[in-house]
C-alpha atoms as a PDB file:
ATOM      1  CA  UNK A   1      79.402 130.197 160.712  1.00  0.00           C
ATOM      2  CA  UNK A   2      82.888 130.768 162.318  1.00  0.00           C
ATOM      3  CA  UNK A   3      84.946 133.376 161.280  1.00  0.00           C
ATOM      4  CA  UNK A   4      88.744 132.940 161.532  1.00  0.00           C
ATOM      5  CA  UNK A   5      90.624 134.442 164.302  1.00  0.00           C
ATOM      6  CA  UNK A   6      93.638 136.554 163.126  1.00  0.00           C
ATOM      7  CA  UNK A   7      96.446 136.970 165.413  1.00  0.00           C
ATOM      8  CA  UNK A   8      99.424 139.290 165.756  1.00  0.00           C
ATOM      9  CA  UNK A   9     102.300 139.973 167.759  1.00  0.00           C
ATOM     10  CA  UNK A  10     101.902 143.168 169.950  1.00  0.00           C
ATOM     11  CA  UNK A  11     103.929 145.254 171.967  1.00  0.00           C
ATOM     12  CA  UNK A  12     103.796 144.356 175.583  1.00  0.00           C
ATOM     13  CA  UNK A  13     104.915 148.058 177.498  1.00  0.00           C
ATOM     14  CA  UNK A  14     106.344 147.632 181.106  1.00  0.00           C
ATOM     15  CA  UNK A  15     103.779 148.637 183.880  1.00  0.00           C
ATOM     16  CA  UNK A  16     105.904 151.061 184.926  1.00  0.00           C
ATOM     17  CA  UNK A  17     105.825 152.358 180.782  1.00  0.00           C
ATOM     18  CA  UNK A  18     102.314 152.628 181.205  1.00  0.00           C
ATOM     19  CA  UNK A  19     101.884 154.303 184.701  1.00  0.00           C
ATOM     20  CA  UNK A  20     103.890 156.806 183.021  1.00  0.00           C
ATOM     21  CA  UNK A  21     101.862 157.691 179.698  1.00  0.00           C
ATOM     22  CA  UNK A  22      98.601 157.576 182.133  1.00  0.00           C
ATOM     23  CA  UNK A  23     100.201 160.242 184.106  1.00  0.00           C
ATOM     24  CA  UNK A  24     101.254 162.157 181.920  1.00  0.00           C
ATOM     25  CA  UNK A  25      97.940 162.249 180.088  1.00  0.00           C
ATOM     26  CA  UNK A  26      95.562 162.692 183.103  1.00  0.00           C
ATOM     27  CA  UNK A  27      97.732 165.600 184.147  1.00  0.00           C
ATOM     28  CA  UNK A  28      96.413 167.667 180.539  1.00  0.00           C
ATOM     29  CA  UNK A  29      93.092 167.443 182.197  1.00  0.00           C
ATOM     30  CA  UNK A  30      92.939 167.182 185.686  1.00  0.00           C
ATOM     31  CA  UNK A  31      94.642 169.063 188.796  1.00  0.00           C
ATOM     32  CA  UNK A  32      95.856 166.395 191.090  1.00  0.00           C
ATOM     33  CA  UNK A  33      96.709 162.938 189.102  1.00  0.00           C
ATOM     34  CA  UNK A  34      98.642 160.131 190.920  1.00  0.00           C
ATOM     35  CA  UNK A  35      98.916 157.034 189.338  1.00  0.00           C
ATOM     36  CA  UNK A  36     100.520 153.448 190.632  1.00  0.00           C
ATOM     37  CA  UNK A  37     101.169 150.032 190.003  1.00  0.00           C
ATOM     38  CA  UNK A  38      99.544 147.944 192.624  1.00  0.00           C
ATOM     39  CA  UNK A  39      98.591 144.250 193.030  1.00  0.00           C
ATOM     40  CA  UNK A  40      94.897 143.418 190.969  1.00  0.00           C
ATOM     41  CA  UNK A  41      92.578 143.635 193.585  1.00  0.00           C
ATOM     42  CA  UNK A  42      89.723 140.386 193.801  1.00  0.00           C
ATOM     43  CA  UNK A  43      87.424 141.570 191.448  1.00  0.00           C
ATOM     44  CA  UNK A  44      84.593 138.995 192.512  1.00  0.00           C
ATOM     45  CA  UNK A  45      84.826 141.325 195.961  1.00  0.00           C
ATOM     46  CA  UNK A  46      82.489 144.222 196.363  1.00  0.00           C
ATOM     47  CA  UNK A  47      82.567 147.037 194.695  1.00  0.00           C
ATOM     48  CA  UNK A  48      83.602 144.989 191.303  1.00  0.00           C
ATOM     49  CA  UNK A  49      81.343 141.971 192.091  1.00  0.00           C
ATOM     50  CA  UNK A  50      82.801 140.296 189.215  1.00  0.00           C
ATOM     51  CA  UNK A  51      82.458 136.354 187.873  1.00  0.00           C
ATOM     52  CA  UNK A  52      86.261 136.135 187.800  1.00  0.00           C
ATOM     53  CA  UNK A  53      89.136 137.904 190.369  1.00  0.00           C
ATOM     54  CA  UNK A  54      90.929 139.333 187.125  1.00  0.00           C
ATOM     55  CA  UNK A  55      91.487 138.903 183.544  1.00  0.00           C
ATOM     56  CA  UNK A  56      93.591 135.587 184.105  1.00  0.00           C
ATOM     57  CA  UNK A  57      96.352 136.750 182.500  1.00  0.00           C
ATOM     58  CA  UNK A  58      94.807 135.892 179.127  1.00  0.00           C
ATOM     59  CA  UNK A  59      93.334 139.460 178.136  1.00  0.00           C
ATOM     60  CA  UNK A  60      91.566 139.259 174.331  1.00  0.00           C
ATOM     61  CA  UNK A  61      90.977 141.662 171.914  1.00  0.00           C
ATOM     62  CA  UNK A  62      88.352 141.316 170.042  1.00  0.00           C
ATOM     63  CA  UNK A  63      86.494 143.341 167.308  1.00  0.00           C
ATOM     64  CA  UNK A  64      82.884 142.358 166.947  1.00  0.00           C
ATOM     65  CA  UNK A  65      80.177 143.626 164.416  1.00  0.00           C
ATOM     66  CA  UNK A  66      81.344 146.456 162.805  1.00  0.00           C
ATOM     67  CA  UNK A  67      80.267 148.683 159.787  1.00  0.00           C
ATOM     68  CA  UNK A  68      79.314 146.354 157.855  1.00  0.00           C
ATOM     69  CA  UNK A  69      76.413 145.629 159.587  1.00  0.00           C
ATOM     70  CA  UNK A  70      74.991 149.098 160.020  1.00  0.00           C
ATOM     71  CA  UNK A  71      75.248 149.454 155.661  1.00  0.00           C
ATOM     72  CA  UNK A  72      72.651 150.359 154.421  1.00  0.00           C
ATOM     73  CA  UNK A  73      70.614 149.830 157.303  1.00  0.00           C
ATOM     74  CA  UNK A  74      71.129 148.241 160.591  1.00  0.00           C
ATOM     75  CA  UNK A  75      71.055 144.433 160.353  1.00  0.00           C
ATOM     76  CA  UNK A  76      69.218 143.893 163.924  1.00  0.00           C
ATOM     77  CA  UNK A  77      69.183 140.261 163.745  1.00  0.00           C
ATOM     78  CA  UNK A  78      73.231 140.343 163.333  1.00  0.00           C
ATOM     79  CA  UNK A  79      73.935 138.426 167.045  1.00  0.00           C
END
């Protein structure tokens, strides 16, 4: 059975944008926070050891299972 796939537009922040919310963030909870923007390293190259060298610049978001499938009781056989 195949569900349908809904999609939406999003908004795409600046890496720069979200250096600058990480930052700010980590800082609430750690001492000494720097964060860049920096070239993807190859993530099929140790310590990663990844199938691809990034997310292709086709990054999904996906939500799969759900509470549904916990109601009443868990539905193990749910793949």
């Amino acid at each position: 059975m195949s569900l349908p796939v809904t999609k939406a537009p999003m908004h795409v922040p600046s890496m720069e944008e979200v250096a600058k919310v990480l930052q700010s963030g980590l800082q609430k909870n750690f001492s000494n926070v720097e964060v860049n923007v920096v070239d993807c390293p190859d993530l099929t190259q140790k310590p990663f050891n990844l199938s691809a060298e990034g997310i292709c610049g086709s990054p999904r978001l996906a939500d799969v299972g759900g509470p549904k499938f916990l109601l009443p009781l868990p539905q193990k056989d749910k793949v």
